[in-house]
C-alpha atoms as a PDB file:
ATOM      1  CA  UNK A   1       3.923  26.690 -26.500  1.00  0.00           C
ATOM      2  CA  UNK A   2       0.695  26.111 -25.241  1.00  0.00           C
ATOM      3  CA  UNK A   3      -0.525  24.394 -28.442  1.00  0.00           C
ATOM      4  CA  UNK A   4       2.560  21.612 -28.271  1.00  0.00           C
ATOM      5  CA  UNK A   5       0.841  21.080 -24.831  1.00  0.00           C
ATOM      6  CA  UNK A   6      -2.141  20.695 -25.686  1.00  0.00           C
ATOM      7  CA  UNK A   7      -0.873  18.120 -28.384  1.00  0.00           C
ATOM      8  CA  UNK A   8       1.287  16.455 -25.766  1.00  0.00           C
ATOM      9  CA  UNK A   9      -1.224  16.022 -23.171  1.00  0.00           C
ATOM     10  CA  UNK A  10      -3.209  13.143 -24.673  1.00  0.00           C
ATOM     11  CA  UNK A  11      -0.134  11.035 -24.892  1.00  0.00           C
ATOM     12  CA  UNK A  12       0.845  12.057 -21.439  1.00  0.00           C
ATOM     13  CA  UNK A  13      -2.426  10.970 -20.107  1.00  0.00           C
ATOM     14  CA  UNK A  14      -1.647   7.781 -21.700  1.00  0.00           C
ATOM     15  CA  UNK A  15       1.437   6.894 -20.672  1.00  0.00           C
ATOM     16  CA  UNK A  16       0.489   7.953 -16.956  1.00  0.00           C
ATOM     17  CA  UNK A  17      -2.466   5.898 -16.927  1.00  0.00           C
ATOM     18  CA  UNK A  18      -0.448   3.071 -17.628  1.00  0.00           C
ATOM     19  CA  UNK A  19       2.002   3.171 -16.104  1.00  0.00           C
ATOM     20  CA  UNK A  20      -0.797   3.495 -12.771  1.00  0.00           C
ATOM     21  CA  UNK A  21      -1.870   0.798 -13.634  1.00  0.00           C
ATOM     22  CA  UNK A  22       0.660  -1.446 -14.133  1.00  0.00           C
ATOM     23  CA  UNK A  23       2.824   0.405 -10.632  1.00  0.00           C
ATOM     24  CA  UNK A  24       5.658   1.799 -12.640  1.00  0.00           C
ATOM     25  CA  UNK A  25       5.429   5.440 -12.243  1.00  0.00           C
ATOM     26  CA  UNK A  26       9.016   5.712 -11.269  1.00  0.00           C
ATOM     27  CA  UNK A  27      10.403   3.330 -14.274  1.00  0.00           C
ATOM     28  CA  UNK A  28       8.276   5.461 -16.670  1.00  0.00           C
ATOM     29  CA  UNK A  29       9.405   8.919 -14.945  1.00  0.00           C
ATOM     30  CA  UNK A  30      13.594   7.704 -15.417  1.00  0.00           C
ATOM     31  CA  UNK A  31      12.126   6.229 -19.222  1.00  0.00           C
ATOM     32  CA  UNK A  32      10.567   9.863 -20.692  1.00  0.00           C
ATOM     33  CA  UNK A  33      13.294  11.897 -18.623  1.00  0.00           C
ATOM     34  CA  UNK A  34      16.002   9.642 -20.806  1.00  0.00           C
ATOM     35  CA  UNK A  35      14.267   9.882 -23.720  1.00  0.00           C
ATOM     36  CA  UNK A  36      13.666  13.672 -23.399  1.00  0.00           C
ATOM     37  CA  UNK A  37      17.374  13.883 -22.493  1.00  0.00           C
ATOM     38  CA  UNK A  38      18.412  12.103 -26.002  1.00  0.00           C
ATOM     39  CA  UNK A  39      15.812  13.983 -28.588  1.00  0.00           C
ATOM     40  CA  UNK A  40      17.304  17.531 -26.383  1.00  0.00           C
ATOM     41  CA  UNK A  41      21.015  16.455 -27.371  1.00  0.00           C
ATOM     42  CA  UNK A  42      21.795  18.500 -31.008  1.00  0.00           C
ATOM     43  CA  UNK A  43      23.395  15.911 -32.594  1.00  0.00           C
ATOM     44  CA  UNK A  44      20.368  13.244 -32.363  1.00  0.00           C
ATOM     45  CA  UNK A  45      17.970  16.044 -32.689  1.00  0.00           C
ATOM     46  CA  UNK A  46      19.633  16.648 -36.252  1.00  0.00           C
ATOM     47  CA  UNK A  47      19.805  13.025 -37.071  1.00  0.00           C
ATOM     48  CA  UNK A  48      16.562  12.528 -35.722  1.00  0.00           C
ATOM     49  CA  UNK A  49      15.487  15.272 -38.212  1.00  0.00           C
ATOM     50  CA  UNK A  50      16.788  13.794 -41.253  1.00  0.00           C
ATOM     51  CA  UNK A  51      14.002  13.446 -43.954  1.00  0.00           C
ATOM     52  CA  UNK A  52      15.690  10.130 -45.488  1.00  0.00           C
ATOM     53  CA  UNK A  53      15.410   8.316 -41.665  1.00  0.00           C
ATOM     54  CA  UNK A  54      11.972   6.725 -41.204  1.00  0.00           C
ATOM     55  CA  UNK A  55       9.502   7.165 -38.369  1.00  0.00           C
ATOM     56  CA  UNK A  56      10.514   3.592 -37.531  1.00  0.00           C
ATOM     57  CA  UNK A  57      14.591   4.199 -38.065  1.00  0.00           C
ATOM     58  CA  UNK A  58      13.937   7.090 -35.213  1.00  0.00           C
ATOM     59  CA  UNK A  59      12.205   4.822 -32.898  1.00  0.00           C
ATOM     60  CA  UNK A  60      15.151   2.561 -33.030  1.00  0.00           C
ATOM     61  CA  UNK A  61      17.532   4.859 -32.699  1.00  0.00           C
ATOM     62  CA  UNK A  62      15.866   6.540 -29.664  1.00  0.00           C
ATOM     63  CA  UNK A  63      15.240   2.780 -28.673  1.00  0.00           C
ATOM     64  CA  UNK A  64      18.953   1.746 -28.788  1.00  0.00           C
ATOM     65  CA  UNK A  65      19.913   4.503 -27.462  1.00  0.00           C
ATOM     66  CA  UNK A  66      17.965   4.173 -24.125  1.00  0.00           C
ATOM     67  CA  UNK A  67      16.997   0.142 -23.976  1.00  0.00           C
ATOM     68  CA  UNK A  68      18.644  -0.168 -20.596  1.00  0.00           C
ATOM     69  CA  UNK A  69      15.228   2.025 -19.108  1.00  0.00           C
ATOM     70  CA  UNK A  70      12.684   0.300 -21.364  1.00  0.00           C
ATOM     71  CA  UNK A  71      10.547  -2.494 -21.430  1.00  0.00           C
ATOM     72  CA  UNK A  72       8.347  -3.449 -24.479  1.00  0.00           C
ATOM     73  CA  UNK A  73       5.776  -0.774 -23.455  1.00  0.00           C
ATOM     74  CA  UNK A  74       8.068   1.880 -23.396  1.00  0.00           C
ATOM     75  CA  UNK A  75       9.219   1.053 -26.879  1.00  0.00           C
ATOM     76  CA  UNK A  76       5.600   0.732 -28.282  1.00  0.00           C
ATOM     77  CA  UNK A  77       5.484   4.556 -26.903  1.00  0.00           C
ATOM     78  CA  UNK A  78       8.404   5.827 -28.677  1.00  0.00           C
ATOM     79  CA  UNK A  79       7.336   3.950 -32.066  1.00  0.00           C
ATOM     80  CA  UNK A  80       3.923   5.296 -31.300  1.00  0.00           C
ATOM     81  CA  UNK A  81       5.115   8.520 -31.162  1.00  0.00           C
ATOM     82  CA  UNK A  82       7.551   8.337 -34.069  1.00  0.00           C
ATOM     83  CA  UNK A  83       4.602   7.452 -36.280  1.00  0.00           C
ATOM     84  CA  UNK A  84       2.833  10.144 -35.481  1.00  0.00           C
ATOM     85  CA  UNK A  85       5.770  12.690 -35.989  1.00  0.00           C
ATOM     86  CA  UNK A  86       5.355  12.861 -32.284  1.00  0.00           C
ATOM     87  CA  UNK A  87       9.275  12.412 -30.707  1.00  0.00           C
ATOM     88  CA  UNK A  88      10.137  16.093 -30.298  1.00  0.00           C
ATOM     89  CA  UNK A  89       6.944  16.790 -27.341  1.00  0.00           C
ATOM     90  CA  UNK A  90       9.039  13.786 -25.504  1.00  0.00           C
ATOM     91  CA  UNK A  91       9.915  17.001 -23.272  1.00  0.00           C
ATOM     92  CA  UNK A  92       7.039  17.912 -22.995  1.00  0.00           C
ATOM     93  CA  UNK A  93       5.717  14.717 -22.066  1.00  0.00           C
ATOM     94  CA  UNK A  94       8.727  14.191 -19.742  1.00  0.00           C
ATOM     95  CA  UNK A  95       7.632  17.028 -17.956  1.00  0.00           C
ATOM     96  CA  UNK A  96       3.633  16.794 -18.003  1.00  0.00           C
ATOM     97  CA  UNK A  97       4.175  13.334 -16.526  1.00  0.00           C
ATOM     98  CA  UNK A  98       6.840  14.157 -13.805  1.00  0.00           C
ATOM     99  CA  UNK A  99       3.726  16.725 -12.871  1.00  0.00           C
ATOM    100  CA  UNK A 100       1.112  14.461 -12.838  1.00  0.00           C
ATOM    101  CA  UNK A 101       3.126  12.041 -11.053  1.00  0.00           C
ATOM    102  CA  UNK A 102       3.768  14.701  -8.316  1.00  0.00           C
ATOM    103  CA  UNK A 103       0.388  15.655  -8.018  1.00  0.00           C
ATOM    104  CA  UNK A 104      -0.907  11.732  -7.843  1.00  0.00           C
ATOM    105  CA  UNK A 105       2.052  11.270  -5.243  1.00  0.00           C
ATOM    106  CA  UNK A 106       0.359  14.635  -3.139  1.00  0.00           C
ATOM    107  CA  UNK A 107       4.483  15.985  -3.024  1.00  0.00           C
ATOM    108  CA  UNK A 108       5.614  18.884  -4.594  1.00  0.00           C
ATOM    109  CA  UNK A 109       9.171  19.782  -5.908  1.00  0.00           C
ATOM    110  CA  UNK A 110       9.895  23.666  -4.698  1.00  0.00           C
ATOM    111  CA  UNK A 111      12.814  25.876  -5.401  1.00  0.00           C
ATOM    112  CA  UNK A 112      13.793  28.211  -3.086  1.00  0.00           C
ATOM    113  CA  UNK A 113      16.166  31.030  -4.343  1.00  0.00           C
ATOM    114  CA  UNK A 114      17.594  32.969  -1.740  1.00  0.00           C
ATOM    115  CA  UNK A 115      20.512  35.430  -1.541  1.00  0.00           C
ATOM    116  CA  UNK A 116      22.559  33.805   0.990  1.00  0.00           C
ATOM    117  CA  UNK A 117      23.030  30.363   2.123  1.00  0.00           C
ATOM    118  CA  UNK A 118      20.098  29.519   4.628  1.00  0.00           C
ATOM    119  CA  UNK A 119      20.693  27.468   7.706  1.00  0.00           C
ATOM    120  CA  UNK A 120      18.945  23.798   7.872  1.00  0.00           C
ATOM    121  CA  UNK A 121      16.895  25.072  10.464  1.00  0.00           C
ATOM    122  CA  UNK A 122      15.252  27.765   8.525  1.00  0.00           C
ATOM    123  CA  UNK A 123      14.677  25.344   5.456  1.00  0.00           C
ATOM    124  CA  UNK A 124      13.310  23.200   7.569  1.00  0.00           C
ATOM    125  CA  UNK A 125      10.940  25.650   9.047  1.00  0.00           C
ATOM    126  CA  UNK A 126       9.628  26.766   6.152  1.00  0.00           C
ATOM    127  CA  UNK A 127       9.449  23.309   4.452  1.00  0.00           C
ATOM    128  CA  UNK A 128       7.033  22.133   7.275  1.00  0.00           C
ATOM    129  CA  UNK A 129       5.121  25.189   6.970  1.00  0.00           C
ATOM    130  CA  UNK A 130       4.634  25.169   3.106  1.00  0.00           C
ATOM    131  CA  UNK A 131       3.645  21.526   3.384  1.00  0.00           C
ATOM    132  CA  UNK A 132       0.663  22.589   6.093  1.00  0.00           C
ATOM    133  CA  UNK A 133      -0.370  25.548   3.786  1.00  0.00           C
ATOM    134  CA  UNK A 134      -0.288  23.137   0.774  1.00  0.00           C
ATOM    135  CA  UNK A 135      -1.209  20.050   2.172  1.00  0.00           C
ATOM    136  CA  UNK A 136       1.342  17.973   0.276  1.00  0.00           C
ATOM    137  CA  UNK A 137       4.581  16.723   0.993  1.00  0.00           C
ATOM    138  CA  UNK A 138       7.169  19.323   0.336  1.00  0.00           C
ATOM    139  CA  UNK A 139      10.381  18.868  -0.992  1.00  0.00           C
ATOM    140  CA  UNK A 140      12.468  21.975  -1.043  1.00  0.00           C
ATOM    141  CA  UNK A 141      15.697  22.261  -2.768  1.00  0.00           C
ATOM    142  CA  UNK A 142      18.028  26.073  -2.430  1.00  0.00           C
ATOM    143  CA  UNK A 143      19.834  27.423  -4.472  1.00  0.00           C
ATOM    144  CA  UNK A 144      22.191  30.814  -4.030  1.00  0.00           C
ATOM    145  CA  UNK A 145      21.760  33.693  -6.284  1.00  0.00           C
ATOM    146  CA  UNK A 146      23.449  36.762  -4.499  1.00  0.00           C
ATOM    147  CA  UNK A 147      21.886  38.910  -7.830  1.00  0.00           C
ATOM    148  CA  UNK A 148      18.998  38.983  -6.084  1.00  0.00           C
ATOM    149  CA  UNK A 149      20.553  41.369  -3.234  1.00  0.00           C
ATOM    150  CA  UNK A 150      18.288  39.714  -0.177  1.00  0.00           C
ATOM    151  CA  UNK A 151      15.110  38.232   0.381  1.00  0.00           C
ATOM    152  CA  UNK A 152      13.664  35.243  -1.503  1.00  0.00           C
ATOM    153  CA  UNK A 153      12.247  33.585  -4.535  1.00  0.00           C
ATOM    154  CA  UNK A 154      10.027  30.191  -4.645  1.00  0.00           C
ATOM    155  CA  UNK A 155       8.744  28.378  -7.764  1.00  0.00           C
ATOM    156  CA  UNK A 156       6.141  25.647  -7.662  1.00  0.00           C
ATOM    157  CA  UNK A 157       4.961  24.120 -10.220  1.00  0.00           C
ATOM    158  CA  UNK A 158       3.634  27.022 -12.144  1.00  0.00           C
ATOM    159  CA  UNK A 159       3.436  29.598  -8.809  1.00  0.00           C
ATOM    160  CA  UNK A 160       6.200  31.834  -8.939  1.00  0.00           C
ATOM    161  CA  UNK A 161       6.576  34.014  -5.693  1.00  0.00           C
ATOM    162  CA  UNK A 162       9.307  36.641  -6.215  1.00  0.00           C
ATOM    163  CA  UNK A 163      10.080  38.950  -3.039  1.00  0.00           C
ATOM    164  CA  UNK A 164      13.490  39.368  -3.906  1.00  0.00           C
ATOM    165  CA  UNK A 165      15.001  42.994  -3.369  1.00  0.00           C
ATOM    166  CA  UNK A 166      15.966  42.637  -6.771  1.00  0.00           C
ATOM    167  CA  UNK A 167      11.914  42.639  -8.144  1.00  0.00           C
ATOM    168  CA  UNK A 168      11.027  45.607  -5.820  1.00  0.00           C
ATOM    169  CA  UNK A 169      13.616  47.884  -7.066  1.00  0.00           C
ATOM    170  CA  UNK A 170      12.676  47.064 -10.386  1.00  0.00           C
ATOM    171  CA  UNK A 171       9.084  47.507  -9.315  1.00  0.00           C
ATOM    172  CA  UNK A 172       9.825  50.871  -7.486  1.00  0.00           C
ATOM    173  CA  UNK A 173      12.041  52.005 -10.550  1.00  0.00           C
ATOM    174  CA  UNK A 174       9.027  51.527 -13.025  1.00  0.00           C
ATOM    175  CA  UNK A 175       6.900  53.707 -10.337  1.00  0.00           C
ATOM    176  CA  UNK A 176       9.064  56.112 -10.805  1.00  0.00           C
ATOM    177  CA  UNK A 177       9.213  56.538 -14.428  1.00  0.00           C
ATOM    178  CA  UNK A 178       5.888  56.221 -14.815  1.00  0.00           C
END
């Protein structure tokens, strides 16, 4: 995985840089999020993988598929990257971007796990002190997992804290066998 990164990251750079430039972070963000939707679906991904279909034959699929979020850079992208046997990192790339986009936008996107449903209060709370410890804008979304039997789990980016019950019973049960 890390070597399709690696691979990706030039072409992320790319299209981030331009899309700076030119004030259309958002417009690219909704374009590679589409586009990483469509070469995700298993039906394009196996027409998409047809040997007859040529690079440019993908592009246009891909293209006519998602023209409604593209302007004639986008589509120089995807033909770019069809050339280069490059479509299936549009993930990837979807992804790298949305990061680097968060990061030049000083926010951060955190999931928040809990075991119960918190009150807006608490969320709150703990929003406003994340943001102070992080010095970003914090966006926090919940989600309810009662597998986790009580306490909490938050993912940012690529920090995962995990002081769930669940984790320390596995972590006292592995102390114990050991």
């Amino acid at each position: 995985m890390a070597e399709l990164n690696t691979i990706a990251r030039p072409y992320t750079k790319a299209a981030f840089e331009y899309a700076l430039s030119e004030g259309s972070l958002d417009k690219w963000s909704a374009m590679l999020s589409f586009t990483a939707m469509i070469v995700s679906d298993n039906e394009l991904k196996r027409v998409l993988g047809t040997p007859s279909l040529s690079a440019e034959g993908k592009a246009e699929l891909i293209i006519s598929v998602a023209s409604k979020y593209m302007d004639t850079a986008g589509k120089n992208f995807i033909h770019l990257l069809a050339e280069n046997g490059r479509l299936p990192l549009l993930v990837i790339i979807s992804t790298q971007f949305d990061r680097l986009k968060t990061d030049h936008e000083k926010s951060i996107d955190v999931d928040l796990t809990t075991a119960y449903e918190l009150e807006s209060e608490l969320v709150d709370k703990l929003s406003k002190a994340l943001c102070s410890k992080l010095g970003r804008e914090v966006k926090v979304t919940t989600k309810v997992d009662q597998s986790i039997i009580g306490g909490v789990i938050l993912r940012a980016n690529d920090l995962v804290i995990d002081d769930s019950v669940r984790a320390k019973l596995a972590k006292l049960a592995v102390a114990m066998n050991s």
